[in-house]
Protein backbone atom coordinates (compact mmCIF):
# COMPACT_ATOMS: atom_id res chain seq x y z
CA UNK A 1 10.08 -17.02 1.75
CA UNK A 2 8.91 -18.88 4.10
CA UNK A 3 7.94 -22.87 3.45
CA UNK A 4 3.86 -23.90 2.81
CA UNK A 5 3.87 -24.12 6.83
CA UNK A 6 3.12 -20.66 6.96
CA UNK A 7 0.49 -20.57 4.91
CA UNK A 8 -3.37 -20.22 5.14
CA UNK A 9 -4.86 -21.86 8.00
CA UNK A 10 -6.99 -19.77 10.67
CA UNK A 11 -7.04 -16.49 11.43
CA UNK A 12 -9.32 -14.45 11.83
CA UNK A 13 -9.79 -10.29 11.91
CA UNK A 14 -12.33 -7.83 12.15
CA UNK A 15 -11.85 -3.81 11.22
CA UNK A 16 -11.33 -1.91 14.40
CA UNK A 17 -11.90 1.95 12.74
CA UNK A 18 -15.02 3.29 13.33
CA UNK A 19 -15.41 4.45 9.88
CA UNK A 20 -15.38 0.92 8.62
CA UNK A 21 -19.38 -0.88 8.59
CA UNK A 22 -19.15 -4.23 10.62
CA UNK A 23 -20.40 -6.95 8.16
CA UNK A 24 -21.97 -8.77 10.23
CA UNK A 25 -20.55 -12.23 9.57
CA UNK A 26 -17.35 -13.61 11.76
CA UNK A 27 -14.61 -13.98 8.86
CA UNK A 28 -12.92 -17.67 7.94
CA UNK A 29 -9.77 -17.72 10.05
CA UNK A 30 -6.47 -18.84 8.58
CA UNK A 31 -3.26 -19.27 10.07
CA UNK A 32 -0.14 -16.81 9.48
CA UNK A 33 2.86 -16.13 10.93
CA UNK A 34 3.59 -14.40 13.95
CA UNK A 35 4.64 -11.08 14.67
CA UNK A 36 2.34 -9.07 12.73
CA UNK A 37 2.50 -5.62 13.64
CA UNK A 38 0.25 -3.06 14.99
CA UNK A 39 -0.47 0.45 13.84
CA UNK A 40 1.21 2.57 16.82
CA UNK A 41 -0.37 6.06 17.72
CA UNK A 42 0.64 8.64 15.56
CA UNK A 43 2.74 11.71 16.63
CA UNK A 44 4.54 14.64 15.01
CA UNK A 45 8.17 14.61 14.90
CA UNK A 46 10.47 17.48 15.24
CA UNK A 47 14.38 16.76 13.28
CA UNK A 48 17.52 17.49 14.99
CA UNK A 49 19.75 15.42 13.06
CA UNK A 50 20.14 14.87 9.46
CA UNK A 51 21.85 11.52 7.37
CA UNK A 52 22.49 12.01 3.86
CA UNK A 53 20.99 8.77 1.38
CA UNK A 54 22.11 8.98 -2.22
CA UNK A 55 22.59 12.47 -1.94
CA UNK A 56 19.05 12.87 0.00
CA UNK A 57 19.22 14.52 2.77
CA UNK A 58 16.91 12.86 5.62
CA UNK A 59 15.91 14.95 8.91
CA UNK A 60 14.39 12.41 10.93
CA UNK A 61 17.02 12.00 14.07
CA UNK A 62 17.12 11.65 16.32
CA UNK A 63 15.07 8.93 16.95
CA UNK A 64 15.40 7.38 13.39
CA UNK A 65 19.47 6.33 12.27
CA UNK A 66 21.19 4.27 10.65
CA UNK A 67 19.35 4.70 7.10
CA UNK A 68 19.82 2.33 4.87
CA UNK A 69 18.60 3.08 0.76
CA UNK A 70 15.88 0.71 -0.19
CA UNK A 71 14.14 2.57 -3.08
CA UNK A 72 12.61 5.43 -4.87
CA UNK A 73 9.89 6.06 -7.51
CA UNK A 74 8.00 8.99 -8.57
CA UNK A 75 6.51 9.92 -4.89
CA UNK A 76 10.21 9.99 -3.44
CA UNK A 77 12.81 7.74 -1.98
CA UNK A 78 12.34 5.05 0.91
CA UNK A 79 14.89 4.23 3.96
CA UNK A 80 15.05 1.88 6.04
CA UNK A 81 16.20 3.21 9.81
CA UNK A 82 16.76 1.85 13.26
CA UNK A 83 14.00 3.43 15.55
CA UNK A 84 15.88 3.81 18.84
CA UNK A 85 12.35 4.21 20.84
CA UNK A 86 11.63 1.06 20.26
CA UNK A 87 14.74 -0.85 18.98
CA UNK A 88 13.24 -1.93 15.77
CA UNK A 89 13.92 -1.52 11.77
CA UNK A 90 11.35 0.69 10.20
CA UNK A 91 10.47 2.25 6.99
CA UNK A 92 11.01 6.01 6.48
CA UNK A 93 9.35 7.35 3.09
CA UNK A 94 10.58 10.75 2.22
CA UNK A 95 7.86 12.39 0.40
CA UNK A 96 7.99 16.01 -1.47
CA UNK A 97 4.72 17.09 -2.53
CA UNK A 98 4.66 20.30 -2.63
CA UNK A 99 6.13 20.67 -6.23
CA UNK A 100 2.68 20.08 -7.53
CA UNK A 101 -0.90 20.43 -6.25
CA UNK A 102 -1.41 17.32 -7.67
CA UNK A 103 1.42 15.58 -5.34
CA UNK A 104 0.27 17.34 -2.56
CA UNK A 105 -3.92 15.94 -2.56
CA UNK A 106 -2.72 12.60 -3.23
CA UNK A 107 0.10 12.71 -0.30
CA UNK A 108 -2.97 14.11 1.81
CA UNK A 109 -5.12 11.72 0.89
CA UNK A 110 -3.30 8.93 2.09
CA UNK A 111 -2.31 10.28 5.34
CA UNK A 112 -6.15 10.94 5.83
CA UNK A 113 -6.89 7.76 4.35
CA UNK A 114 -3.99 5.33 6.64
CA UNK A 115 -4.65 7.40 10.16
CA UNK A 116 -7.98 6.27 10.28
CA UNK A 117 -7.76 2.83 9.24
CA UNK A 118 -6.47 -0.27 11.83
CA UNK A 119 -6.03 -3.38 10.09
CA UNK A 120 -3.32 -5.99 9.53
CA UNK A 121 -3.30 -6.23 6.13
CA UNK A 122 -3.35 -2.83 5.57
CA UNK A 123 0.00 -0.36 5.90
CA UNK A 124 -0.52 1.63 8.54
CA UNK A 125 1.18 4.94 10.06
CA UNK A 126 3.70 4.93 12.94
CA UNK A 127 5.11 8.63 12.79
CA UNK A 128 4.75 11.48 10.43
CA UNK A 129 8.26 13.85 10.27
CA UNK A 130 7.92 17.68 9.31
CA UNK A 131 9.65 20.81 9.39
CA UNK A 132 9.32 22.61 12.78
CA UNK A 133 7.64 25.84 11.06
CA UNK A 134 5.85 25.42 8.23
CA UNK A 135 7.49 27.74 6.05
CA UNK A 136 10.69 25.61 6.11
CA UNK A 137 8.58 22.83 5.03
CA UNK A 138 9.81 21.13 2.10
CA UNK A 139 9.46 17.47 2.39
CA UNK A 140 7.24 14.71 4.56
CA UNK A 141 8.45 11.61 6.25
CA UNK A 142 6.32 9.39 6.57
CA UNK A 143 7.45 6.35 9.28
CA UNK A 144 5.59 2.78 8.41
CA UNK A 145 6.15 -0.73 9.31
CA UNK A 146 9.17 -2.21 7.21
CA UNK A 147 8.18 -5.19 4.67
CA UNK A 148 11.36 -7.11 3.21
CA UNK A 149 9.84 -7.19 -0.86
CA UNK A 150 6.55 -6.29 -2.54
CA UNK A 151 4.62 -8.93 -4.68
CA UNK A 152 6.27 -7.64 -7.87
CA UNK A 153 9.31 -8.00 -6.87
CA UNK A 154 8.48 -11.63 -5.44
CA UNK A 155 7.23 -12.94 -8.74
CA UNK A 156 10.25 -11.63 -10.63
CA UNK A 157 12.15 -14.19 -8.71
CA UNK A 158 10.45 -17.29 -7.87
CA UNK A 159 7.14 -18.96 -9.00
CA UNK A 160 4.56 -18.96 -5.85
CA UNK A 161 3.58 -22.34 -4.70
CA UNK A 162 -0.58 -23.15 -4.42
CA UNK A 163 -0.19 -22.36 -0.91
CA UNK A 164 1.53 -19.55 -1.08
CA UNK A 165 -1.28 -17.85 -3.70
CA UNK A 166 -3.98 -19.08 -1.40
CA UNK A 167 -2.48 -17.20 1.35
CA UNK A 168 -1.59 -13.98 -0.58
CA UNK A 169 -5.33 -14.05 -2.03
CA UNK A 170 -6.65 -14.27 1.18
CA UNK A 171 -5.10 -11.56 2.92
CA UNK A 172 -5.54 -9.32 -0.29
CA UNK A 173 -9.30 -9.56 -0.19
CA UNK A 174 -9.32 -9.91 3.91
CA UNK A 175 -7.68 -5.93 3.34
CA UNK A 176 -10.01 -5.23 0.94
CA UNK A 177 -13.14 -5.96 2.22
CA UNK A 178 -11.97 -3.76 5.36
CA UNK A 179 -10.90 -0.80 2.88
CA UNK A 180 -14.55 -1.37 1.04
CA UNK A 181 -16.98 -1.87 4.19
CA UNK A 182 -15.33 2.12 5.13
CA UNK A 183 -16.50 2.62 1.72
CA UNK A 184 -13.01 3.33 -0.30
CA UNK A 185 -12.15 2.33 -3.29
CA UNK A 186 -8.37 1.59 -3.66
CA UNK A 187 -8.26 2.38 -7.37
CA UNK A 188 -4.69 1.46 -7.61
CA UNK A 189 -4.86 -2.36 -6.64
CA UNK A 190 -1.08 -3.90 -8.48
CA UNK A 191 1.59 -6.11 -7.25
CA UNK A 192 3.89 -3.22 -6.49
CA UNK A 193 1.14 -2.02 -4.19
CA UNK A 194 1.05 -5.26 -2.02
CA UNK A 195 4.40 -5.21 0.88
CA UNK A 196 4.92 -8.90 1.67
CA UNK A 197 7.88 -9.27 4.73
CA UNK A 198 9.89 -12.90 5.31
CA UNK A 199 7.26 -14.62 7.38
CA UNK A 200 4.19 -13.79 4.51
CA UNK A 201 2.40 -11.17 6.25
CA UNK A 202 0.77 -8.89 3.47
CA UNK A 203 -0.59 -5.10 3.56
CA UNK A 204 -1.96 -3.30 0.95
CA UNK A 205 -0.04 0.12 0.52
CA UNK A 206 -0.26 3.24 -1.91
CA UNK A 207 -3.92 4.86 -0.78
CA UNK A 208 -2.82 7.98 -2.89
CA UNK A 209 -5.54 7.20 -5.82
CA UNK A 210 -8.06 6.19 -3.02
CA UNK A 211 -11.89 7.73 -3.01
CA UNK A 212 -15.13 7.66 -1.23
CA UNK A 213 -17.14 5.59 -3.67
CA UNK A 214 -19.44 8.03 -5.46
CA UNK A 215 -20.75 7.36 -8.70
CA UNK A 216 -21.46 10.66 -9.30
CA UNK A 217 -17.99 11.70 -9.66
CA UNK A 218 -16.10 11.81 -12.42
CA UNK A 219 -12.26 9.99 -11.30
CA UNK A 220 -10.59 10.26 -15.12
CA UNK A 221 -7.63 12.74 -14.13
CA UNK A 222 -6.90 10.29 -11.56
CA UNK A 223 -6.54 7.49 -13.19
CA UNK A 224 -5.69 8.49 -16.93
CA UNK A 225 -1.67 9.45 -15.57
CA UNK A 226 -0.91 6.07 -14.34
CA UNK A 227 0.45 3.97 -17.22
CA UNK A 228 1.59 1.46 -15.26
CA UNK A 229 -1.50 0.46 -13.61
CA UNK A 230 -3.29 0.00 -16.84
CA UNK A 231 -2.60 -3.84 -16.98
CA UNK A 232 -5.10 -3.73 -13.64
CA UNK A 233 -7.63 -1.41 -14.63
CA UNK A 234 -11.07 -2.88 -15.39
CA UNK A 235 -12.67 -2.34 -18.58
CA UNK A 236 -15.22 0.34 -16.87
CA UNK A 237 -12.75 2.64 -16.09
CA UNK A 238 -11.53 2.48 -19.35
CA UNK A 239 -14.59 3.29 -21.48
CA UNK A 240 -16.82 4.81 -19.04
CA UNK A 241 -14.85 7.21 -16.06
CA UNK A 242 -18.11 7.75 -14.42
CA UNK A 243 -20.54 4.89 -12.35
CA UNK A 244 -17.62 2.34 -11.46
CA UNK A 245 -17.90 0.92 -8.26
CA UNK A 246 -16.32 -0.96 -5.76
CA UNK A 247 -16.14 -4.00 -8.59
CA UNK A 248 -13.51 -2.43 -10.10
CA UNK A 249 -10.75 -3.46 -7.15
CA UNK A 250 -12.04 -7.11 -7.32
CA UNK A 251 -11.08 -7.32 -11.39
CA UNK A 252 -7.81 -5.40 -10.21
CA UNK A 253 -7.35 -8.66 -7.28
CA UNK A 254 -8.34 -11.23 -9.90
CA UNK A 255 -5.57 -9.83 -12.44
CA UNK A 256 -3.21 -10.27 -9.84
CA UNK A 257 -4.55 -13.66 -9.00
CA UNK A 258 -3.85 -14.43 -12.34
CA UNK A 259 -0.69 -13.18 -12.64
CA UNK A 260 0.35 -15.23 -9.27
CA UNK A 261 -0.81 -18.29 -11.00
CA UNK A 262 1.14 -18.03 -14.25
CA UNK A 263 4.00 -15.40 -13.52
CA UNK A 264 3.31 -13.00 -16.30
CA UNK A 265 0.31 -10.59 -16.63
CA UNK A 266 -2.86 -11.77 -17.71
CA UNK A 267 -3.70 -8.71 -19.61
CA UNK A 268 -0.25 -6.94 -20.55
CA UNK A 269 -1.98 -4.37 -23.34
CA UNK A 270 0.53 -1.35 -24.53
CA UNK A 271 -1.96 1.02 -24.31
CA UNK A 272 -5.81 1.14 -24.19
CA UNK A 273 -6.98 0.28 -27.32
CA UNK A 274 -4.86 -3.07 -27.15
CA UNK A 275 -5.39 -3.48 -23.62
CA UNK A 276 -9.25 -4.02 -24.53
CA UNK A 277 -8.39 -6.24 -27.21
CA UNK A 278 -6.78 -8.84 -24.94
């Protein structure tokens, strides 16, 4: 972590997709470290070399080697890998959605979702990885920038300095405001879901619970399966699955806020009943 020297001071960003709507006003600028980096144009990979991870076999040479395990959760495992192209460490998330219908909308949906939008402090989408016909198609790769830690893991280890929360806040609601001018709603806003690297660059991640705000629709089997995200859920989604708006990210960034502030969850409820009661 880098000292209070890298933290908020001036600068500034604007949304570059055309689906997001320009706001108008010229955002507060802020300092932050250097060597942010850009979204690079998107191609299709085809394997011709394989490394086995934890007994997970990877087909992404070969321009990606040297994988190294970094994690895994219910969506797959993550690598990191040495992108000969362009001589840099990357991320590599291996992705295997076509188990369930279910897996394979969400997976979809972010793809959609992260090759349209262009913005700092959002993850973007360097490569995508496949099978070379489609019926040997089993798993995605998915190639992203590679971020040291995640906010979760960041608070299980040290307590954030004022600075350090200012900064974090910032870019959190610099992201959002780009994700909610294209007229998204995140839905899934939680430290896991925010990658922080060494020099306190942060991009929101995880657009797999993401939707065009419509308060017509009805978003309960999207949300009810994810236990874990209950501690950021606002109350509306909780008694009422239909008319939410965009509102409901900005309680999920205050929570977090919150939980930056003290190091424990503001509102750690054991299920939904007792998560209202807090």
């Amino acid at each position: 972590m880098e000292s209070s020297s890298n933290t908020a001071a001036a600068k500034a960003a604007d949304p570059n997709s055309s689906q997001a709507a320009a706001s108008g006003a010229a955002e507060d600028k802020a300092t932050a470290p250097q060597n942010v980096a850009s979204t690079t144009p998107t191609r299709i990979s085809r394997p011709a070399r394989t490394e086995t991870v934890k007994g997970q076999i990877f087909d992404v040479g070969p321009r990606y080697v040297d994988l190294c395990y970094i994690g895994e959760g219910a969506y797959g495992m993550v690598v990191s890998a040495q992108d000969v192209v362009r001589n840099t460490r990357v991320a590599i998330k291996k992705i295997s959605p076509f188990e369930h219908q279910t897996y394979c909308q969400r997976t979809l949906r972010e793809i959609k979702i992260l090759l349209r939008f262009n913005h700092e402090n959002i993850i973007g989408i360097n490569d995508i990885i496949r099978a070379k016909h489609i019926d040997n198609m089993k798993d995605v790769y998915i190639v992203q920038t590679l971020m040291e830690t995640d906010l979760y893991k960041l608070l299980k280890t040290q307590k954030l300095s004022n600075d350090h929360v200012c900064y974090f806040l910032y870019q959190m609601l610099r992201g959002l405001k780009y994700i909610h001018s294209a007229n998204v709603l995140h839905r899934d806003l939680k430290p896991s879901n925010l990658l922080i690297n060494t020099t306190c660059d942060l991009k929101i991640c995880d657009f797999g619970l993401a939707r065009i705000a419509d308060p017509e629709h009805d978003h309960t089997g999207f949300l009810t399966e994810y236990v874990a995200t209950r501690w950021y859920r606002a109350p509306e989604i909780m008694l009422n699955s239909k008319g939410y708006s965009k509102s409901i990210d900005i309680w999920s960034v205050g929570c977090i806020l919150a939980e930056m502030l003290s190091n424990r969850p503001i509102f750690p409820g054991k299920h939904y009943l007792d998560q209202l009661n807090h």
